[in-house]
N, C-alpha and C. Protein backbone atom coordinates (compact mmCIF):
# COMPACT_ATOMS: atom_id res chain seq x y z
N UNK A 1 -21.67 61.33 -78.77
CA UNK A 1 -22.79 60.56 -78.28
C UNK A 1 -22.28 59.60 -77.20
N UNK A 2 -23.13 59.25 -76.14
CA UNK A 2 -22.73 58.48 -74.96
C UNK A 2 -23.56 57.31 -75.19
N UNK A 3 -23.27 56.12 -75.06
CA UNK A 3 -23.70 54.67 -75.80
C UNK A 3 -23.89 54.00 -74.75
N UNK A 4 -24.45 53.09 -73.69
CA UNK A 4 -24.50 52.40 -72.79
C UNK A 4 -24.99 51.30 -73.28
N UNK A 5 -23.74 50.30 -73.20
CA UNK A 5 -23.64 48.79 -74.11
C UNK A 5 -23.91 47.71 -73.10
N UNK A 6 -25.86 47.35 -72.95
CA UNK A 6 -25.00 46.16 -71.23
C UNK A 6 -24.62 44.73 -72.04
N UNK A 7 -23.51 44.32 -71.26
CA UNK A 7 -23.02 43.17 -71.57
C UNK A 7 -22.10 42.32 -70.63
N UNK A 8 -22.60 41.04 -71.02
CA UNK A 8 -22.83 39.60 -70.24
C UNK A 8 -21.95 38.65 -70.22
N UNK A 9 -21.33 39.17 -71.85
CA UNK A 9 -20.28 37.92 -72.11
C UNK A 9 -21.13 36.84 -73.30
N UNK A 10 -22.30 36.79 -72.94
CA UNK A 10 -23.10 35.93 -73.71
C UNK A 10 -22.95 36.50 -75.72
N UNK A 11 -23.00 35.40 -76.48
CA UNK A 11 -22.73 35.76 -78.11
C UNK A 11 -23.56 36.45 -78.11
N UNK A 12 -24.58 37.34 -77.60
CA UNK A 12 -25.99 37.95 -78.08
C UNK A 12 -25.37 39.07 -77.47
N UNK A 13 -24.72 39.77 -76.35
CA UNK A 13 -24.15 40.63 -76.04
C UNK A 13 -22.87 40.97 -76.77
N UNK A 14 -22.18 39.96 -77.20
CA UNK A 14 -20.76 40.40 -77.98
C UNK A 14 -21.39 40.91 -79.88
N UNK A 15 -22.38 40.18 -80.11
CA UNK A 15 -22.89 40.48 -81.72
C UNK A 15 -23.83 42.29 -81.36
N UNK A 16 -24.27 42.40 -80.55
CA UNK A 16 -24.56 43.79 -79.86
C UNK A 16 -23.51 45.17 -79.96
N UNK A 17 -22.32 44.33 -79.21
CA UNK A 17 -21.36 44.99 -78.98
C UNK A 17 -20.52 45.59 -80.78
N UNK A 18 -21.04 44.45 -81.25
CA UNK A 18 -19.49 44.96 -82.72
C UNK A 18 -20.75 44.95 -83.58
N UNK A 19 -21.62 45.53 -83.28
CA UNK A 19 -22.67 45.64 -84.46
C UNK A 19 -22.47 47.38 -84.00
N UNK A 20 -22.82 47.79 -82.91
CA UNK A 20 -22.83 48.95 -82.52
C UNK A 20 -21.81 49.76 -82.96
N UNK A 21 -20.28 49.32 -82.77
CA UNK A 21 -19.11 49.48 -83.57
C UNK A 21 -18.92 50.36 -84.84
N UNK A 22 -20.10 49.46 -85.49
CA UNK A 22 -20.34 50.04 -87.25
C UNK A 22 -21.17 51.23 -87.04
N UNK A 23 -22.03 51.75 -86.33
CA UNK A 23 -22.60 52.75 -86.19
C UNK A 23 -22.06 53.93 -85.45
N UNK A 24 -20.74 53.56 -84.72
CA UNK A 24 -20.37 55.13 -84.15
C UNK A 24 -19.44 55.49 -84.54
N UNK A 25 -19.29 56.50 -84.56
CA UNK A 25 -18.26 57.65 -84.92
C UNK A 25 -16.77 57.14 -83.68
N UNK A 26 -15.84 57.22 -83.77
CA UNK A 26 -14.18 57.04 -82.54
C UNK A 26 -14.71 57.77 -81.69
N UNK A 27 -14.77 58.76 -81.92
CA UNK A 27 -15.35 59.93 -80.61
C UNK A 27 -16.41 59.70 -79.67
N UNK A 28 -17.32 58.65 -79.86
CA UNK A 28 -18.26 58.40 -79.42
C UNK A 28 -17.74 57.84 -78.08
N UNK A 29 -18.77 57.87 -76.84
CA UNK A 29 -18.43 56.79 -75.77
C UNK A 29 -18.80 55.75 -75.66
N UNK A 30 -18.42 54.88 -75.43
CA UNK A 30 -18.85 53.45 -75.08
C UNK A 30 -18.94 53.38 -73.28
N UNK A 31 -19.76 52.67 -72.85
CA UNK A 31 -19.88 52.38 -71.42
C UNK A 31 -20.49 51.01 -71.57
N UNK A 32 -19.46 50.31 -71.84
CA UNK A 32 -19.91 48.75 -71.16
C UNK A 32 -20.12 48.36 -69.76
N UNK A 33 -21.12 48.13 -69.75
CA UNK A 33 -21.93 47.94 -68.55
C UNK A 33 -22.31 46.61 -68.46
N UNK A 34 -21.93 45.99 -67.05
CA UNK A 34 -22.38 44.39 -66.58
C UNK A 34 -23.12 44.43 -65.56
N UNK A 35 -24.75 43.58 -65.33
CA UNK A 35 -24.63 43.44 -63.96
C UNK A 35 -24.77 42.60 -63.16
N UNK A 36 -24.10 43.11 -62.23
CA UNK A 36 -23.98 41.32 -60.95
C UNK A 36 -25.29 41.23 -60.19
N UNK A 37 -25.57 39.69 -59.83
CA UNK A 37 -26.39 39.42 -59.19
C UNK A 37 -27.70 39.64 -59.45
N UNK A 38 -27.79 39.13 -60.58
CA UNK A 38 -29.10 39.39 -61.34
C UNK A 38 -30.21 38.45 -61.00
N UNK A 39 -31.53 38.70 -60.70
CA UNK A 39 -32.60 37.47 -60.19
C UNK A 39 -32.44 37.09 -61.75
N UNK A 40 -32.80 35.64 -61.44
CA UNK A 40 -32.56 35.15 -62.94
C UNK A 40 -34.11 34.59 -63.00
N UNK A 41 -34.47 34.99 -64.83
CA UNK A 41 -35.81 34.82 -65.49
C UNK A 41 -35.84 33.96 -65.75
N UNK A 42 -34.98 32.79 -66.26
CA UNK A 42 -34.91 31.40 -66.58
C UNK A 42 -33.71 31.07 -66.28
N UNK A 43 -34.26 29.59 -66.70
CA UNK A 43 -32.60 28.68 -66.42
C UNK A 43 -31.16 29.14 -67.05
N UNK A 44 -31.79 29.38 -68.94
CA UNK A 44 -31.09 29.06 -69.86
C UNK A 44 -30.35 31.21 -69.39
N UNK A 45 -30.71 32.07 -68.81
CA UNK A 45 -30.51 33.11 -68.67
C UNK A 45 -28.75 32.86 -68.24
N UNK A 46 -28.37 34.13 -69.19
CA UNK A 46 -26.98 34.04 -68.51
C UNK A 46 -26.52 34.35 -67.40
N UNK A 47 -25.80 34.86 -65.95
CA UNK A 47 -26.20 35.33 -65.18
C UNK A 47 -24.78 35.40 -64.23
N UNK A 48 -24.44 36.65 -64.18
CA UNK A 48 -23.05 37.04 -63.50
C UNK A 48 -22.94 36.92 -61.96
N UNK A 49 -22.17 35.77 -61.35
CA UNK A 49 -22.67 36.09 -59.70
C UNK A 49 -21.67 36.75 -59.31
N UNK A 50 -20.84 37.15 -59.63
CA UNK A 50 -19.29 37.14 -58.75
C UNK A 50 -18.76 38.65 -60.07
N UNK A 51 -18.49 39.64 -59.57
CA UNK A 51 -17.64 41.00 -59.81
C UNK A 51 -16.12 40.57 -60.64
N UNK A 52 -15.97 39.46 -59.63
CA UNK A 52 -14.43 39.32 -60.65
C UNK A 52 -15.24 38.07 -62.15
N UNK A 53 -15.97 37.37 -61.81
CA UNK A 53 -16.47 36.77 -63.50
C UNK A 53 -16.49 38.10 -64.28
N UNK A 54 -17.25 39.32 -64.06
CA UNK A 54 -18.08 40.37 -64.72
C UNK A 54 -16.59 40.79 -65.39
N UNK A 55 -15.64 41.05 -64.31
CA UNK A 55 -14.21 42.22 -65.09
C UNK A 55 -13.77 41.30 -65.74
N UNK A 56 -13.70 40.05 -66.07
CA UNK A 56 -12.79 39.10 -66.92
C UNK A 56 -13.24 39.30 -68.38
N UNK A 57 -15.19 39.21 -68.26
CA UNK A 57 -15.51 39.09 -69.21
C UNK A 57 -15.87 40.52 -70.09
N UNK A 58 -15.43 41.15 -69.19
CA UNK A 58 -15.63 42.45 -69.94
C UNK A 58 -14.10 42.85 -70.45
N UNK A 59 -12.60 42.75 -69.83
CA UNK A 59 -11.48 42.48 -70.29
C UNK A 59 -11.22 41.85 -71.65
N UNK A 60 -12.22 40.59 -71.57
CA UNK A 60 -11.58 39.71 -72.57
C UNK A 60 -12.11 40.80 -74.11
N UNK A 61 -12.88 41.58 -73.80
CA UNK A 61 -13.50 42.13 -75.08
C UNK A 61 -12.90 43.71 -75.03
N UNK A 62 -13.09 44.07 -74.06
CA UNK A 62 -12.21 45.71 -74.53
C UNK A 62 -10.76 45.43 -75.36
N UNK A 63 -10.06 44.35 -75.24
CA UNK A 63 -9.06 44.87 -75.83
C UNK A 63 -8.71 44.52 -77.15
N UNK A 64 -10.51 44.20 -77.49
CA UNK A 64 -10.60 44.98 -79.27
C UNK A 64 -11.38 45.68 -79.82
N UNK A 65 -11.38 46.44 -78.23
CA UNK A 65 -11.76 48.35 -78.77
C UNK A 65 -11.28 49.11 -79.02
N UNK A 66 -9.68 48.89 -78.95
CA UNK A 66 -8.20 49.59 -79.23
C UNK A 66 -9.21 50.77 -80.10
N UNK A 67 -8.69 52.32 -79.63
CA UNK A 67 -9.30 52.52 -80.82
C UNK A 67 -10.63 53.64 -80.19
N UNK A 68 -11.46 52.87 -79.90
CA UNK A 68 -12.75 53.71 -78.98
C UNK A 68 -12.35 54.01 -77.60
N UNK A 69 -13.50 55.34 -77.23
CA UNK A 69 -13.12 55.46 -75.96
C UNK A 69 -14.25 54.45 -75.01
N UNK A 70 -13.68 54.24 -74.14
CA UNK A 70 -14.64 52.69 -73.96
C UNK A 70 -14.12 52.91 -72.38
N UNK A 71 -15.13 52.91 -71.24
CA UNK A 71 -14.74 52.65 -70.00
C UNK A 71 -15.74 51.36 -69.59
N UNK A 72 -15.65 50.74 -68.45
CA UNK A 72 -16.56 49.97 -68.28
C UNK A 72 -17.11 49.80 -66.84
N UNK A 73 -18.41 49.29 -66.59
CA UNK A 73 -19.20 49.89 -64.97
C UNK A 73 -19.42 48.37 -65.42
N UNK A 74 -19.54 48.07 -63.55
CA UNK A 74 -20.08 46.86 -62.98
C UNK A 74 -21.05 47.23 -62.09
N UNK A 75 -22.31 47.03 -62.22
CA UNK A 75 -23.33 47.21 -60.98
C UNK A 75 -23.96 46.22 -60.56
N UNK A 76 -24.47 46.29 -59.39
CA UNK A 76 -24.78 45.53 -58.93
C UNK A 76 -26.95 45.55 -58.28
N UNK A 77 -27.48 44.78 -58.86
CA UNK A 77 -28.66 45.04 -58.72
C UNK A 77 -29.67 43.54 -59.12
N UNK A 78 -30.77 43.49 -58.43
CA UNK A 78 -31.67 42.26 -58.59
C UNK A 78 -32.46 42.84 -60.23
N UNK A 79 -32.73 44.01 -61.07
CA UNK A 79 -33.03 43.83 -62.11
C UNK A 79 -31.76 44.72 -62.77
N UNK A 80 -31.88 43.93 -64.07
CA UNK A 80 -31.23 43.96 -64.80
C UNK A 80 -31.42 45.47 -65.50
N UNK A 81 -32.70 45.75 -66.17
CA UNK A 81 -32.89 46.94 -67.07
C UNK A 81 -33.33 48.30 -65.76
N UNK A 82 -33.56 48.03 -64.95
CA UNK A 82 -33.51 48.87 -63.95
C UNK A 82 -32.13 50.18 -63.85
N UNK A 83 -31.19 48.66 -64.00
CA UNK A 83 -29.86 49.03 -63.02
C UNK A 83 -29.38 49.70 -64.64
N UNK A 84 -29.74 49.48 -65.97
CA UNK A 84 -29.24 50.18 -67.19
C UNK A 84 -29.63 51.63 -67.07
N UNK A 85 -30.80 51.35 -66.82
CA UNK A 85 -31.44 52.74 -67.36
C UNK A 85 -30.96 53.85 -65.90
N UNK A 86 -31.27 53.85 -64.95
CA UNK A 86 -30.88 54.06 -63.58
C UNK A 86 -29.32 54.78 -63.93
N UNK A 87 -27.84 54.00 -64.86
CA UNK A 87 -26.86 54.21 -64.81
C UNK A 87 -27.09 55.42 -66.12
N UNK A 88 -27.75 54.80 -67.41
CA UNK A 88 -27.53 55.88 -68.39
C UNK A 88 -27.90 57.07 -67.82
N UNK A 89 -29.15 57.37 -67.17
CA UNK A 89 -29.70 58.71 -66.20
C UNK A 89 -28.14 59.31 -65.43
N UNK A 90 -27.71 58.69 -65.24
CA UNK A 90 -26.82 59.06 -64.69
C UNK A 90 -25.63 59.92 -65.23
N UNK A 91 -25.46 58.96 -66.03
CA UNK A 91 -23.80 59.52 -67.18
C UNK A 91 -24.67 60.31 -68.42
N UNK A 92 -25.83 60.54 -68.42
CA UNK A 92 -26.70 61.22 -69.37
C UNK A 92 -26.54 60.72 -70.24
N UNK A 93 -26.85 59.93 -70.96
CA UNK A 93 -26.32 58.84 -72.09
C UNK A 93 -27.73 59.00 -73.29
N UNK A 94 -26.94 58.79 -74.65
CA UNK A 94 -28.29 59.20 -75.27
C UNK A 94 -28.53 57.57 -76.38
N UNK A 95 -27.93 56.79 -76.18
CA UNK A 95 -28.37 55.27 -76.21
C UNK A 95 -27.90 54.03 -75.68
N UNK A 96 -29.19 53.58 -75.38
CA UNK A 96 -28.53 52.05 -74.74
C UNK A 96 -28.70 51.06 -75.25
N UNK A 97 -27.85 50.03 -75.75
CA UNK A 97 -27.96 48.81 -76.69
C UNK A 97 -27.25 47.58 -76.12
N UNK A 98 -28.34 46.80 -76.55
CA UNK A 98 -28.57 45.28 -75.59
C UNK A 98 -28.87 44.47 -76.52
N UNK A 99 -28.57 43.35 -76.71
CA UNK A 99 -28.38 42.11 -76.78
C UNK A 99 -30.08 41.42 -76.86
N UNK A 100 -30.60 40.55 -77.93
CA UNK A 100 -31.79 40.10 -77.52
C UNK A 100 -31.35 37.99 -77.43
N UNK A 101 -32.50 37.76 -76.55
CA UNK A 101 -32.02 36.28 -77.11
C UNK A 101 -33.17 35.75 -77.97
N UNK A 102 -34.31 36.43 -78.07
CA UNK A 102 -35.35 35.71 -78.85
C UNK A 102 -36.19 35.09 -78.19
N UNK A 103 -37.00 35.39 -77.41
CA UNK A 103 -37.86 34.48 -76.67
C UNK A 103 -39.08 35.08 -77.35
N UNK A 104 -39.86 34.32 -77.81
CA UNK A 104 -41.09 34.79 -78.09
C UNK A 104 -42.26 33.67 -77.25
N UNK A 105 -43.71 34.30 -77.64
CA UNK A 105 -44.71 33.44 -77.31
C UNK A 105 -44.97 33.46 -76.43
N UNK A 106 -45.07 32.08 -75.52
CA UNK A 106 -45.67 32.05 -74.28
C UNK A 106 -44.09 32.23 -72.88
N UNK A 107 -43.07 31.65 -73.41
CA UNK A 107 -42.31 31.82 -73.10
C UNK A 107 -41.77 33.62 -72.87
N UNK A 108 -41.95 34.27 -73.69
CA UNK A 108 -41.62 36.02 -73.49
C UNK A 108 -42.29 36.28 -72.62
N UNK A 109 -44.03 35.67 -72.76
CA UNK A 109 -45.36 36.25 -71.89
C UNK A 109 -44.71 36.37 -70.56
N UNK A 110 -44.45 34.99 -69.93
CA UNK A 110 -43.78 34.58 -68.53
C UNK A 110 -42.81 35.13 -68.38
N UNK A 111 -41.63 34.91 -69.13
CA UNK A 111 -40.79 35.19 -68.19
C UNK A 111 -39.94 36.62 -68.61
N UNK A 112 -40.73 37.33 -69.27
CA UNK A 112 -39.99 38.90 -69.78
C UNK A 112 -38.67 38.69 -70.09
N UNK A 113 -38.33 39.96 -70.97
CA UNK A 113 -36.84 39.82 -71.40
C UNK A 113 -36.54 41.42 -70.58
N UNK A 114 -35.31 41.15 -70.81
CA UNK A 114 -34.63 42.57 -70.08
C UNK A 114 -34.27 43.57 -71.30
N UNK A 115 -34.54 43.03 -72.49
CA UNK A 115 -34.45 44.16 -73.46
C UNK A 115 -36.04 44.81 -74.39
N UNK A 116 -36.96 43.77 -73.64
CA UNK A 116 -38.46 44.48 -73.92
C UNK A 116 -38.65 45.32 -72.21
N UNK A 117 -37.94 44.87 -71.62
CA UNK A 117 -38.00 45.99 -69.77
C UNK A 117 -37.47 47.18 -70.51
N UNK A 118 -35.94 47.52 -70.97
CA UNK A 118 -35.68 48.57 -71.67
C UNK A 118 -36.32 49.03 -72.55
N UNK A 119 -36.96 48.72 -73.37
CA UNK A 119 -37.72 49.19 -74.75
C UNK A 119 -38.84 50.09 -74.16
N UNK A 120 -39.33 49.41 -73.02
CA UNK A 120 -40.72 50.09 -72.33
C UNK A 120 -40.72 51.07 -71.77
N UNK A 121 -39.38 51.13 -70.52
CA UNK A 121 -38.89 51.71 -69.63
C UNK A 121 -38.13 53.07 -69.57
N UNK A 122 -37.35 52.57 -70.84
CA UNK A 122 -36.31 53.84 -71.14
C UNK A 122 -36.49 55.14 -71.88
N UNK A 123 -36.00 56.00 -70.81
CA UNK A 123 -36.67 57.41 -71.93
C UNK A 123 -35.65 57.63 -72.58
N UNK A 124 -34.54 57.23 -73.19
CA UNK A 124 -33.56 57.05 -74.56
C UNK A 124 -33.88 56.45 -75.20
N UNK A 125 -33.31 56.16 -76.57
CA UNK A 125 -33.78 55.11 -77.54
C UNK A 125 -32.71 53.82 -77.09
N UNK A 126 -33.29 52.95 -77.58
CA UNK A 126 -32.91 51.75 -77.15
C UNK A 126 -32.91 51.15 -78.48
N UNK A 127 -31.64 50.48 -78.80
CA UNK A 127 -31.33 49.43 -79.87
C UNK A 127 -30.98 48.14 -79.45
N UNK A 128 -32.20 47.39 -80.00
CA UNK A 128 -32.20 45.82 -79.65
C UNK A 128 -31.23 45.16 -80.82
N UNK A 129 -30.02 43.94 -80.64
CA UNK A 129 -29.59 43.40 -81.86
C UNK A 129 -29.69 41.71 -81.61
N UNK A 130 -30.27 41.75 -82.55
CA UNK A 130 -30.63 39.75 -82.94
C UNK A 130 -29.51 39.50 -83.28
């Protein structure tokens, strides 16, 4: 199975990341995926400007994937779930799992999340982790 993991660096992307862990098989792929230059939905949004932030923070975590096969893509794009789904199409990937932060209410209404953009968007299944 081909897994497309996007991640930020943010605790909601790393609890994503080693939750997913427990569900695959070694053989499985991992494709951690970051992306730069993201229009940002809010303040509190995490938000990668710079290619070398993205490889640090994706470094600091592969190397406790020892173990999986795990490559990792940096793209670059103004939306976020665009540039996921766009890449899984690509590497033919048969899930993509993201990180939620919890916005509900009036706050979700406005300013969308990028893992209800995937949920809508994506013709794979998509696993959201709280």
């Amino acid at each position: 199975m081909k897994i497309v993991i996007a991640y930020d660096g943010s605790e909601n992307a790393k609890r994503a990341l080693f939750f997913t862990l427990k569900l695959i098989k070694k053989e499985d792929e991992i494709s951690l995926v970051t992306v730069v230059k993201e229009a940002p939905r809010s303040p509190e949004q995490k938000i990668i400007q710079e290619r070398e932030e993205a490889m640090e923070k994706q470094k600091e975590v592969i190397k406790d994937l020892e173990g999986y096969k795990v490559s990792s893509e940096i793209l670059e794009s103004p939306d976020v779930a665009d540039a996921l789904i766009e890449y899984c199409s690509k590497i033919n990937c048969d899930l993509i799992v993201t990180g939620s932060r919890g916005l509900t209410g009036l706050k979700k209404a406005i300013l969308g999340s990028v893992s209800s953009s995937l949920v809508s968007k994506s013709k794979v299944p998509v696993l959201v982790v709280k």
